[in-house]
C-alpha atoms as a PDB file:
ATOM      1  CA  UNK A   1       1.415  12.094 -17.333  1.00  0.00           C
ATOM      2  CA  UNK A   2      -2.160  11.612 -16.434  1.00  0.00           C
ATOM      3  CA  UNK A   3      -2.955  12.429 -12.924  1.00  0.00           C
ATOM      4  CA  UNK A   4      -4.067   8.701 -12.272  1.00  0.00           C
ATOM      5  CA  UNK A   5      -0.532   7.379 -13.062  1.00  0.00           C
ATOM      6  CA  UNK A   6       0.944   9.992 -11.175  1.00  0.00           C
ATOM      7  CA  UNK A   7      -1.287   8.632  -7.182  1.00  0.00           C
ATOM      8  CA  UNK A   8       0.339   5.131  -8.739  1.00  0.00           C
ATOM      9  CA  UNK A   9       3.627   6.385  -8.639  1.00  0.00           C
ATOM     10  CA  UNK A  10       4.189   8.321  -5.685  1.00  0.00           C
ATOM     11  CA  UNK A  11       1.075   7.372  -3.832  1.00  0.00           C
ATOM     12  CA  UNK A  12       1.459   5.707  -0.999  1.00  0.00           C
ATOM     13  CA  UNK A  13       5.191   7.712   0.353  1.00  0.00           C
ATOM     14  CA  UNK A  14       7.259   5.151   1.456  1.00  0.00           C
ATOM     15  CA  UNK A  15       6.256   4.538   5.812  1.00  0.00           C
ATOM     16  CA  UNK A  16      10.277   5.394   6.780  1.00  0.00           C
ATOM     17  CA  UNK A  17      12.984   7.825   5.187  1.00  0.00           C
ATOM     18  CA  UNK A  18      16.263   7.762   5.254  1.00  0.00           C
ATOM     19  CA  UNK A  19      16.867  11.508   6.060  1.00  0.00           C
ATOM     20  CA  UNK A  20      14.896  15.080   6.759  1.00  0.00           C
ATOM     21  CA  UNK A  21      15.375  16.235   3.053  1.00  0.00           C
ATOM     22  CA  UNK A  22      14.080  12.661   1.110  1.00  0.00           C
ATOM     23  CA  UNK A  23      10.554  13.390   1.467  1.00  0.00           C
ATOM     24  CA  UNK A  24      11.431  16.510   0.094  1.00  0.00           C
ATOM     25  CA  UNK A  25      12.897  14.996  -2.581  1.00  0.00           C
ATOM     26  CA  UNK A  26      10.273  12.482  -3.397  1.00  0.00           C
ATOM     27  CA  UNK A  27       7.469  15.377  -3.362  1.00  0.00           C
ATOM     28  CA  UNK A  28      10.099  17.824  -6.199  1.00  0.00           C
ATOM     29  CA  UNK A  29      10.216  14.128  -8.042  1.00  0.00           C
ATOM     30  CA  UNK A  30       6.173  13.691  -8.327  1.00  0.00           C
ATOM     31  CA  UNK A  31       6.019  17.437  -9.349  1.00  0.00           C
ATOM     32  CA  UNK A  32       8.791  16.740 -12.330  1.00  0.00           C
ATOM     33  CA  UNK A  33       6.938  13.464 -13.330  1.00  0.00           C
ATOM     34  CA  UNK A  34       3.592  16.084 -13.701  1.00  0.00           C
ATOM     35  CA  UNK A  35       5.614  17.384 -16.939  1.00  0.00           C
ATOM     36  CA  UNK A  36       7.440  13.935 -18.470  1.00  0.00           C
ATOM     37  CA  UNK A  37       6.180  11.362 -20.452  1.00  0.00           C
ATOM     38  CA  UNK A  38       6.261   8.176 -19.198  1.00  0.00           C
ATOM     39  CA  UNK A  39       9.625   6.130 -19.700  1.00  0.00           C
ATOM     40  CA  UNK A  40       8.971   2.969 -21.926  1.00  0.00           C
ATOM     41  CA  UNK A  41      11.369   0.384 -20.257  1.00  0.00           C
ATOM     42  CA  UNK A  42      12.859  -0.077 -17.251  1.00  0.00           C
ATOM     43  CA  UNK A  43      16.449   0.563 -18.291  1.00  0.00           C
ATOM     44  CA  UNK A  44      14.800   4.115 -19.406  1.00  0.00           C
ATOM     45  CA  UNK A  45      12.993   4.573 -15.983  1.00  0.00           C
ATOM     46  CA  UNK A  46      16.527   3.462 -13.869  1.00  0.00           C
ATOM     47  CA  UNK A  47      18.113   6.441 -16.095  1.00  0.00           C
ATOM     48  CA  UNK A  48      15.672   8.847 -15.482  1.00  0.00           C
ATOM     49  CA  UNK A  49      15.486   8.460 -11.814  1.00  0.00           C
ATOM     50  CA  UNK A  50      19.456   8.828 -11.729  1.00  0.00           C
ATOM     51  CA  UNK A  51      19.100  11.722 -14.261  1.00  0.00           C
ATOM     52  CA  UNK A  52      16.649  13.534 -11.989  1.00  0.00           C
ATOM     53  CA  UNK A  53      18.432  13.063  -8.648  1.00  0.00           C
ATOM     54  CA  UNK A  54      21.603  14.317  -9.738  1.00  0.00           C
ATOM     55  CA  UNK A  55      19.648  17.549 -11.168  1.00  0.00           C
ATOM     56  CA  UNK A  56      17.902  17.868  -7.894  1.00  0.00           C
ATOM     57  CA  UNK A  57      19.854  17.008  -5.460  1.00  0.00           C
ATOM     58  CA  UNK A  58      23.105  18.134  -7.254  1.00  0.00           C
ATOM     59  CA  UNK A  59      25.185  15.267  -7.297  1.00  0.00           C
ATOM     60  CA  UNK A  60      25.301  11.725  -8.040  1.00  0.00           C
ATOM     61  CA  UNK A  61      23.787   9.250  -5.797  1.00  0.00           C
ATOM     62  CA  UNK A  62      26.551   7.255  -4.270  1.00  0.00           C
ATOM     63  CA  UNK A  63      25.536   5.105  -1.382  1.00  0.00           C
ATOM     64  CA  UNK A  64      26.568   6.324   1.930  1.00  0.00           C
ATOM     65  CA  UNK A  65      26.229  10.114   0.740  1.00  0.00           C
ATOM     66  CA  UNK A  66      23.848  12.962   2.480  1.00  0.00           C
ATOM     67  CA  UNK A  67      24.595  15.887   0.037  1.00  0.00           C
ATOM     68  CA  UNK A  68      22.571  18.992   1.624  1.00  0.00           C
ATOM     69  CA  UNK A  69      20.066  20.206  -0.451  1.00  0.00           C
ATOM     70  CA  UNK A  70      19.535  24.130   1.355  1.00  0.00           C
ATOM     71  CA  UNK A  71      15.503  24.811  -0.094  1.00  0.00           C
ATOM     72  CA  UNK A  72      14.752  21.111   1.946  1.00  0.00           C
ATOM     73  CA  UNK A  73      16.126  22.472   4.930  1.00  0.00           C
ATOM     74  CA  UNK A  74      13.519  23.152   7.384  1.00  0.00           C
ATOM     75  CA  UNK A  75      15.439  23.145  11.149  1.00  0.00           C
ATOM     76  CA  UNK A  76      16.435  19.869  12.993  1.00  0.00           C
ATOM     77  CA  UNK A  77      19.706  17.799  12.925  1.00  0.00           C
ATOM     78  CA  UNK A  78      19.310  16.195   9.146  1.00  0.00           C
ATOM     79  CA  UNK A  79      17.282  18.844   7.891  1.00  0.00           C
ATOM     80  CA  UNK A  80      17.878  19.582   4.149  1.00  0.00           C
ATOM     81  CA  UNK A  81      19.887  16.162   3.991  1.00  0.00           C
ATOM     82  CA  UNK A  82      19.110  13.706   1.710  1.00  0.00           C
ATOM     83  CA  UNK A  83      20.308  10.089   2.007  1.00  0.00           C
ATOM     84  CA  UNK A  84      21.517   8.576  -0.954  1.00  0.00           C
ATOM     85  CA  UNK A  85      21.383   4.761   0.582  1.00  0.00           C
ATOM     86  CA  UNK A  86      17.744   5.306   0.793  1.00  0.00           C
ATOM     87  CA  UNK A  87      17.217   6.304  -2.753  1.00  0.00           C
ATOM     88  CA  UNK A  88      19.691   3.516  -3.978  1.00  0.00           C
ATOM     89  CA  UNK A  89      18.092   0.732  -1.756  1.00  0.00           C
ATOM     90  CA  UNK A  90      14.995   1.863  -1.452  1.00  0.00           C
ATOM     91  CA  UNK A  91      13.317   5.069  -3.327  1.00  0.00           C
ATOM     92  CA  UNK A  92      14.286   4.161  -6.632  1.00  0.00           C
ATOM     93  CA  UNK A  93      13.499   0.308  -6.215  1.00  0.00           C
ATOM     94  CA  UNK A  94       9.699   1.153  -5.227  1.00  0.00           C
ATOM     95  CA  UNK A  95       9.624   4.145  -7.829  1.00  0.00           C
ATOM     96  CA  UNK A  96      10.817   1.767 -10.475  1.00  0.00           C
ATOM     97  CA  UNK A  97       8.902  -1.343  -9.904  1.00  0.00           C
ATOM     98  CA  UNK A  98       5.315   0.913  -9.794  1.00  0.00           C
ATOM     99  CA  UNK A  99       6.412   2.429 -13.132  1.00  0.00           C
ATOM    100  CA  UNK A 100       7.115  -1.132 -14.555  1.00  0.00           C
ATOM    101  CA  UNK A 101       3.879  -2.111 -13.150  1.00  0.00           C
ATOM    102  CA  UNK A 102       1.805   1.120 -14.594  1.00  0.00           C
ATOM    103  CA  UNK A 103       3.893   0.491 -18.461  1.00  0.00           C
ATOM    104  CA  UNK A 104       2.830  -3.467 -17.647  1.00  0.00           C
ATOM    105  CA  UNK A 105      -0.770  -2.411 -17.362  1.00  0.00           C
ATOM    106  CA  UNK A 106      -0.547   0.325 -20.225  1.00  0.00           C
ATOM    107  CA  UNK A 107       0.410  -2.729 -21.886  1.00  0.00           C
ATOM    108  CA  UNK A 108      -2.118  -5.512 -21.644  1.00  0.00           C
ATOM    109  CA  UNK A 109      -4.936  -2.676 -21.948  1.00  0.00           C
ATOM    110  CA  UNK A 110      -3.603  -1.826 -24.879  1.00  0.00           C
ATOM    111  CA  UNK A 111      -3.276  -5.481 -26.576  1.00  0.00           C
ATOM    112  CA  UNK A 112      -6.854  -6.402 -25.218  1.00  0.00           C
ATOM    113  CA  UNK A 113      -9.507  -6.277 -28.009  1.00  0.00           C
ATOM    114  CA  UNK A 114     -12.555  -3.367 -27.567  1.00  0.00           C
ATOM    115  CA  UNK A 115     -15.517  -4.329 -26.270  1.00  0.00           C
END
C-alpha cells in the first residue's frame, strides 16, 4: 500500500484508548497494512480487521475482553492489555470507514476521464 494511503488510514490515532496495549495494537496494524493490498469492499475490510486482531492479539475480539498481549506490556496497571470494546465500537469503525473512504476515492479517480 502506498505510503499516502497508509497517513489516511492510521493517521490521525484515535484522541482516547480503551486500554495500555491498543495503541500498541493500532501501531503492529499500520505496520501489517505496509505489506497488504488494499481490501476492495467493505465486507473484505470488516474481515481483515477481525482476521488481523485475532493473529495479533491472539484471540477473537469479543466485547468486554482485555486479552494480554506480553510484547505491549510496558509497566502500569493495563499495560500490555488490549480492550476489545474499543476495537469493536470504536477502532475498527474509524479503520473501516477511512478505508471505504480511500477505495471511494480510488474509485471516482479512476472513472474520471484524463486530462
Amino acid at each position: 500500500m502506498e505510503t499516502a494511503a497508509l497517513q489516511h488510514l492510521f493517521h490521525p490515532e484515535p484522541g482516547q484508548w480503551g486500554l495500555r496495549g491498543d495503541p500498541h495494537l493500532w501501531r503492529e496494524l499500520r505496520q501489517v497494512f505496509e505489506v497488504l493490498q488494499l481490501p476492495d469492499s467493505p465486507a473484505a475490510i470488516e474481515a481483515l480487521l477481525h482476521h488481523l486482531y485475532l493473529n495479533l492479539v491472539g484471540e477473537v475480539a469479543v466485547a468486554g475482553r482485555q486479552p494480554f498481549v506480553a510484547r505491549y506490556a510496558s509497566g502500569g496497571m493495563s499495560s500490555g492489555h488490549v480492550a476489545a470494546a474499543f476495537w469493536l465500537e470504536k477502532g475498527f469503525p474509524l479503520l473501516q470507514s477511512r478505508l471505504q473512504e480511500l477505495l471511494r476515492a480510488q474509485l471516482a479517480a479512476a472513472a474520471s476521464p484524463e486530462t
